[in-house]
Protein backbone atom coordinates (compact mmCIF):
# COMPACT_ATOMS: atom_id res chain seq x y z
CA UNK A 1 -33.76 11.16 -0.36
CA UNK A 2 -31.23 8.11 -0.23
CA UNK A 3 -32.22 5.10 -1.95
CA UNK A 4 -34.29 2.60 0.55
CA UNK A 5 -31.96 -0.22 2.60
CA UNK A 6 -32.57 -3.65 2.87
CA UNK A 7 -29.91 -5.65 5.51
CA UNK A 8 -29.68 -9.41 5.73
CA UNK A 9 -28.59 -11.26 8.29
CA UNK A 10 -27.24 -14.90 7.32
CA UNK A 11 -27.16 -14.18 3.09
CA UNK A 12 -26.60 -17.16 1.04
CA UNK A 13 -26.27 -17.87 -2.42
CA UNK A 14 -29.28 -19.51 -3.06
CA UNK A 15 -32.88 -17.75 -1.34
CA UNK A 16 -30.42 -15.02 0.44
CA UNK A 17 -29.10 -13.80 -2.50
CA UNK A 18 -32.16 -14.29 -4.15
CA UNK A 19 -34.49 -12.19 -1.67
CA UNK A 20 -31.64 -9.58 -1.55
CA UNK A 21 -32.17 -9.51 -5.64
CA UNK A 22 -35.72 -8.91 -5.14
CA UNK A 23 -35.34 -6.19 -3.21
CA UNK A 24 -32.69 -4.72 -5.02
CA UNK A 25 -35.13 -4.75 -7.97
CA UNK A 26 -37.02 -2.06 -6.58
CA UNK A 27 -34.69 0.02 -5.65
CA UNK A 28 -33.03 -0.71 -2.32
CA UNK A 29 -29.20 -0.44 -1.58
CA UNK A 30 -28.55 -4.42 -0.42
CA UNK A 31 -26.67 -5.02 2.71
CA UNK A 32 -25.71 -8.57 2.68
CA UNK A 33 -24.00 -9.95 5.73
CA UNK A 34 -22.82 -13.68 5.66
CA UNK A 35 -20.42 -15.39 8.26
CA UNK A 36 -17.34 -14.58 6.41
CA UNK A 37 -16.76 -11.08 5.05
CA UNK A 38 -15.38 -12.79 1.34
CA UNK A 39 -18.24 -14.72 0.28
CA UNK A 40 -20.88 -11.54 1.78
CA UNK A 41 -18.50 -9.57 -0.71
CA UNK A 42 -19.11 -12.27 -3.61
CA UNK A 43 -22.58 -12.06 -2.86
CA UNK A 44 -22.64 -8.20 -3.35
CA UNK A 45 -20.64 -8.45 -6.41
CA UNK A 46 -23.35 -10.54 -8.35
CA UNK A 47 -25.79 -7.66 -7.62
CA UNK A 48 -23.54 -5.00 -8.54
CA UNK A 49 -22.84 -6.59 -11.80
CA UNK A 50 -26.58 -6.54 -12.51
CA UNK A 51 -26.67 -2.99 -12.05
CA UNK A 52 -27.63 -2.49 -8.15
CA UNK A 53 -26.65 -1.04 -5.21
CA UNK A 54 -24.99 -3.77 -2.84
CA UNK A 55 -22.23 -4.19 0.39
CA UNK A 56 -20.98 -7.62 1.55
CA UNK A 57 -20.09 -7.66 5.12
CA UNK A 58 -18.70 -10.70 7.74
CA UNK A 59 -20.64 -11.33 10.94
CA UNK A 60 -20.95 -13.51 13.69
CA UNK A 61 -24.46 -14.63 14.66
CA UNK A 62 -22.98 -16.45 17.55
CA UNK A 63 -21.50 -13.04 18.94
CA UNK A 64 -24.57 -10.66 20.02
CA UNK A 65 -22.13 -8.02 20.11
CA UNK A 66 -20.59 -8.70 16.44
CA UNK A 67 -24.33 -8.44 15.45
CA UNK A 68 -24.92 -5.00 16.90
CA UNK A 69 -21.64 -3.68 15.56
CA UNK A 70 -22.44 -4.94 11.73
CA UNK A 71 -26.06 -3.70 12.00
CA UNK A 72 -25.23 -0.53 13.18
CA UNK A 73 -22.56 -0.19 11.35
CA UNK A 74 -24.89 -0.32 7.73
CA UNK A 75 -27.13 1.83 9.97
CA UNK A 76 -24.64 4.67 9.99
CA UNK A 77 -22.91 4.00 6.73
CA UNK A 78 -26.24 4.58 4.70
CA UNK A 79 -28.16 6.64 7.13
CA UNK A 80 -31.22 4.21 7.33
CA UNK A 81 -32.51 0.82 7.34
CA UNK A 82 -36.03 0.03 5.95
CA UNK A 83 -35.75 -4.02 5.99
CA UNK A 84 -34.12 -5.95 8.44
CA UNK A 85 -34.12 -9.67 6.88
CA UNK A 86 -32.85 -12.00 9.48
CA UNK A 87 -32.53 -15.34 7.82
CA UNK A 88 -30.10 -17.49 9.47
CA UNK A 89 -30.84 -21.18 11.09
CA UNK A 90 -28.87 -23.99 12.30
CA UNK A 91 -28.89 -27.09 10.86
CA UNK A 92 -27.67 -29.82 13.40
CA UNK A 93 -28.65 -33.36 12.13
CA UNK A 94 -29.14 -34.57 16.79
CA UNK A 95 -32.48 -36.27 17.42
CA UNK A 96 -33.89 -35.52 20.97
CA UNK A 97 -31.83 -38.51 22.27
CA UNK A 98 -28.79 -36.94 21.20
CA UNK A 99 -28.85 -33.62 21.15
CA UNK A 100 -27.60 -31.99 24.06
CA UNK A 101 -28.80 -28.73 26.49
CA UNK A 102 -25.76 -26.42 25.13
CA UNK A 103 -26.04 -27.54 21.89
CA UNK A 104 -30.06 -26.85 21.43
CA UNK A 105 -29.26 -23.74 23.42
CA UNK A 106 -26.09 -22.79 20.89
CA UNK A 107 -28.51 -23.29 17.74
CA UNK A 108 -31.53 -21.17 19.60
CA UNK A 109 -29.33 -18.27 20.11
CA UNK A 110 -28.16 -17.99 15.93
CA UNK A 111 -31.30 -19.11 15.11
CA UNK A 112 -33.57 -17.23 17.14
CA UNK A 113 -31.43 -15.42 20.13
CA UNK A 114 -29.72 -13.01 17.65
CA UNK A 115 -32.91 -11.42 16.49
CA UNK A 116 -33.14 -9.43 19.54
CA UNK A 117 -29.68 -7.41 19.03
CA UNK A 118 -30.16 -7.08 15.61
CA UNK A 119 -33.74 -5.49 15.62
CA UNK A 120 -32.28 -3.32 18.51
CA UNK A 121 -29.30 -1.98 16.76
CA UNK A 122 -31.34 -1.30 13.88
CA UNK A 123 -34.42 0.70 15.60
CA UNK A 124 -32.47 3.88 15.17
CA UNK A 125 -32.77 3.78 12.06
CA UNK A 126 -35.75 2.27 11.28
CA UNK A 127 -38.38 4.99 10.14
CA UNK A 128 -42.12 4.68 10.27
CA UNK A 129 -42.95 2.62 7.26
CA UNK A 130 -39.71 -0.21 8.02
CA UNK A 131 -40.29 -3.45 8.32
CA UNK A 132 -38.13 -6.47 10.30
CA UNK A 133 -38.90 -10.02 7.86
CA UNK A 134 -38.10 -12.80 9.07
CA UNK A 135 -37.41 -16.17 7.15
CA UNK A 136 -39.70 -19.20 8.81
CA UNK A 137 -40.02 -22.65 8.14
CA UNK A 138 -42.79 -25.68 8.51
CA UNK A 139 -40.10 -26.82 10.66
CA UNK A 140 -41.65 -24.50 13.43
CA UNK A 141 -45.10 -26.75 13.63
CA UNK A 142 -43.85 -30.05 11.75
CA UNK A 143 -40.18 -30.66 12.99
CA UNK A 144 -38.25 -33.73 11.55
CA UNK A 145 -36.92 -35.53 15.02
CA UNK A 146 -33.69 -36.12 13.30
CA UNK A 147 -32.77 -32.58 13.57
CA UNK A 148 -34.78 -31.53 16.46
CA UNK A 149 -33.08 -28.15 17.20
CA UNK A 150 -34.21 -27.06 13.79
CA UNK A 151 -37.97 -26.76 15.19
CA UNK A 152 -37.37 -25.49 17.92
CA UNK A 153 -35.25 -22.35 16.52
CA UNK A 154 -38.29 -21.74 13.88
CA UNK A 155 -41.12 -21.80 16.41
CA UNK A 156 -39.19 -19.37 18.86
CA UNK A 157 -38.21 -17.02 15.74
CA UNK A 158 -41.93 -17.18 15.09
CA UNK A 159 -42.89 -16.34 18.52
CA UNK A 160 -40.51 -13.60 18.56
CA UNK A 161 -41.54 -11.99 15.87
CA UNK A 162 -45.02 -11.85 17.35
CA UNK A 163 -43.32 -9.71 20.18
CA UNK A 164 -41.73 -7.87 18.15
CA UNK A 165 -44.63 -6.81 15.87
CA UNK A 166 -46.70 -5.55 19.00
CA UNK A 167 -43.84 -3.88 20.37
CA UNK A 168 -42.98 -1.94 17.17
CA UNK A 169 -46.27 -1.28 15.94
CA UNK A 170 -47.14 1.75 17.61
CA UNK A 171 -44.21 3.62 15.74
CA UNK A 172 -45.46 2.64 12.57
CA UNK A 173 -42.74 -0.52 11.97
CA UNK A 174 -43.72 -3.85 11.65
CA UNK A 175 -42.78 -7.34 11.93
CA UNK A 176 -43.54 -10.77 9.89
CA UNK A 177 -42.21 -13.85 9.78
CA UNK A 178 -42.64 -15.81 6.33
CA UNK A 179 -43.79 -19.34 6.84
CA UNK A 180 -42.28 -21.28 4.31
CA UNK A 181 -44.28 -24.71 3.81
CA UNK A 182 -41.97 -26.62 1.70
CA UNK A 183 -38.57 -27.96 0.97
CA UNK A 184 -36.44 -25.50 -0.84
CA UNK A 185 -35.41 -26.26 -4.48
CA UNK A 186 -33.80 -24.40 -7.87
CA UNK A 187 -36.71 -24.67 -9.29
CA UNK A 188 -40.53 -24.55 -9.37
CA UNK A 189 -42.59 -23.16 -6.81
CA UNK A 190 -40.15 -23.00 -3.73
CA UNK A 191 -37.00 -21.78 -5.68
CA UNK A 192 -35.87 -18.23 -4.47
CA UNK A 193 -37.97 -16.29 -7.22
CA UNK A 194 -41.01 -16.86 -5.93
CA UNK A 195 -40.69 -17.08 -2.68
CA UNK A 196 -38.67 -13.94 -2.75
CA UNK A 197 -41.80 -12.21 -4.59
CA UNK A 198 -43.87 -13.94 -1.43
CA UNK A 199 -41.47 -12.27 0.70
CA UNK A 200 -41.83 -8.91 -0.80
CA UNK A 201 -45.34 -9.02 -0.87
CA UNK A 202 -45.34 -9.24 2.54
CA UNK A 203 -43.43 -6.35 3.88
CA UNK A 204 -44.99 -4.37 1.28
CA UNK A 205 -48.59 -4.57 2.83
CA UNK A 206 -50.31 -1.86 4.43
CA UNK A 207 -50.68 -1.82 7.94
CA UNK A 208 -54.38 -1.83 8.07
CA UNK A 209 -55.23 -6.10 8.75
CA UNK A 210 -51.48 -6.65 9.39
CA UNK A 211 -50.64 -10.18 10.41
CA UNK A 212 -47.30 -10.82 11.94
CA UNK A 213 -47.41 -14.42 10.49
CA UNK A 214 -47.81 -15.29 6.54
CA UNK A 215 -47.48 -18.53 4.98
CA UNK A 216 -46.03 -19.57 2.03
CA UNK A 217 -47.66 -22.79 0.41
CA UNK A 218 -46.17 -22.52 -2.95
């Protein structure tokens, strides 16, 4: 059997790269995929050089079909996906008397919109067992107003996911969407560690009382 694989959409250096580690720790090949193809390959070199498994790989999120091609593309390369991650959001500092239809629309499709040809790219090769994980935010129920897209990409990623979960289910894959409740930091309680163990705590759940939705309070 090849080793499990773990693909993330939007990888960063900070809780990207520090979910991706997580995983990597028990024993899946990383797939990191980042808007340019150098950094996604920096990325993959720090895990390498700790001893794991790991690809870096350019995408668009804006392009739906740059997202199929990368997704399928690790799909066929390694035979399997077992986590989709999709972790990307838009940060665009408009309040609501600012911001304008194609922008909010723009920052819903990379922040939200893209989901939908990743999970579908991925599906054939998604075994019973896979899970999708999705990164949320308290922006989805307590937006700030001065970046009012923000909230609105986290509650339809949220809603989404719900969709997604039912739809899946019946072939044994499920969907969650981690609620994170707090500002992100290098250290302490919301620094990547722990909310990367949050993370992998909840794809690693049984299906039996499976909730699409789990927060993380710190």
């Amino acid at each position: 059997m090849s080793a499990p694989v773990y693909v993330v959409l939007g990888a960063g250096p900070g809780l990207g790269l520090g979910v991706a580690r997580r995983f990597a720790r028990e024993g899946y090949l990383a797939v990191l995929a980042a808007r340019l193809a150098e950094p996604a390959e920096a990325l993959a070199t720090t895990l390498r050089d700790e001893g794991h498994e790991a690809d870096g790989v350019g995408v668009d999120l804006t392009d739906p079909d740059d997202v199929t091609e990368v997704v399928r593309g690790g799909g066929e390369r390694h035979g399997r996906i077992d986590v989709l991650h999709f972790h990307p959001s838009a940060w665009r500092e408009r309040d609501p008397l600012h911001l304008s239809v194609p922008e909010l629309l723009e920052d819903v499709a990379l922040g939200a919109g893209a989901l939908l040809p990743a999970v579908q790219a991925a599906r054939p090769f998604m075994r019973k067992g896979a899970r999708v994980l999705v990164t949320g935010s308290a922006a989805a129920d307590t937006p700030w107003h001065g970046a009012a897209s923000l909230g609105v990409q986290k509650a339809a990623v949220r809603n989404l996911v719900t969709s997604l979960d039912a739809t899946l289910a019946p072939d044994g894959i499920r969907a969650v969407a981690v609620q994170i409740n707090g500002v992100l930091d290098k250290e302490g309680p919301f620094s990547p560690p722990p909310i990367a163990d949050a993370m992998w705590q909840a794809v690693s759940r049984a299906d039996e009382g499976w909730t699409p939705h789990v927060p993380y309070d710190g």
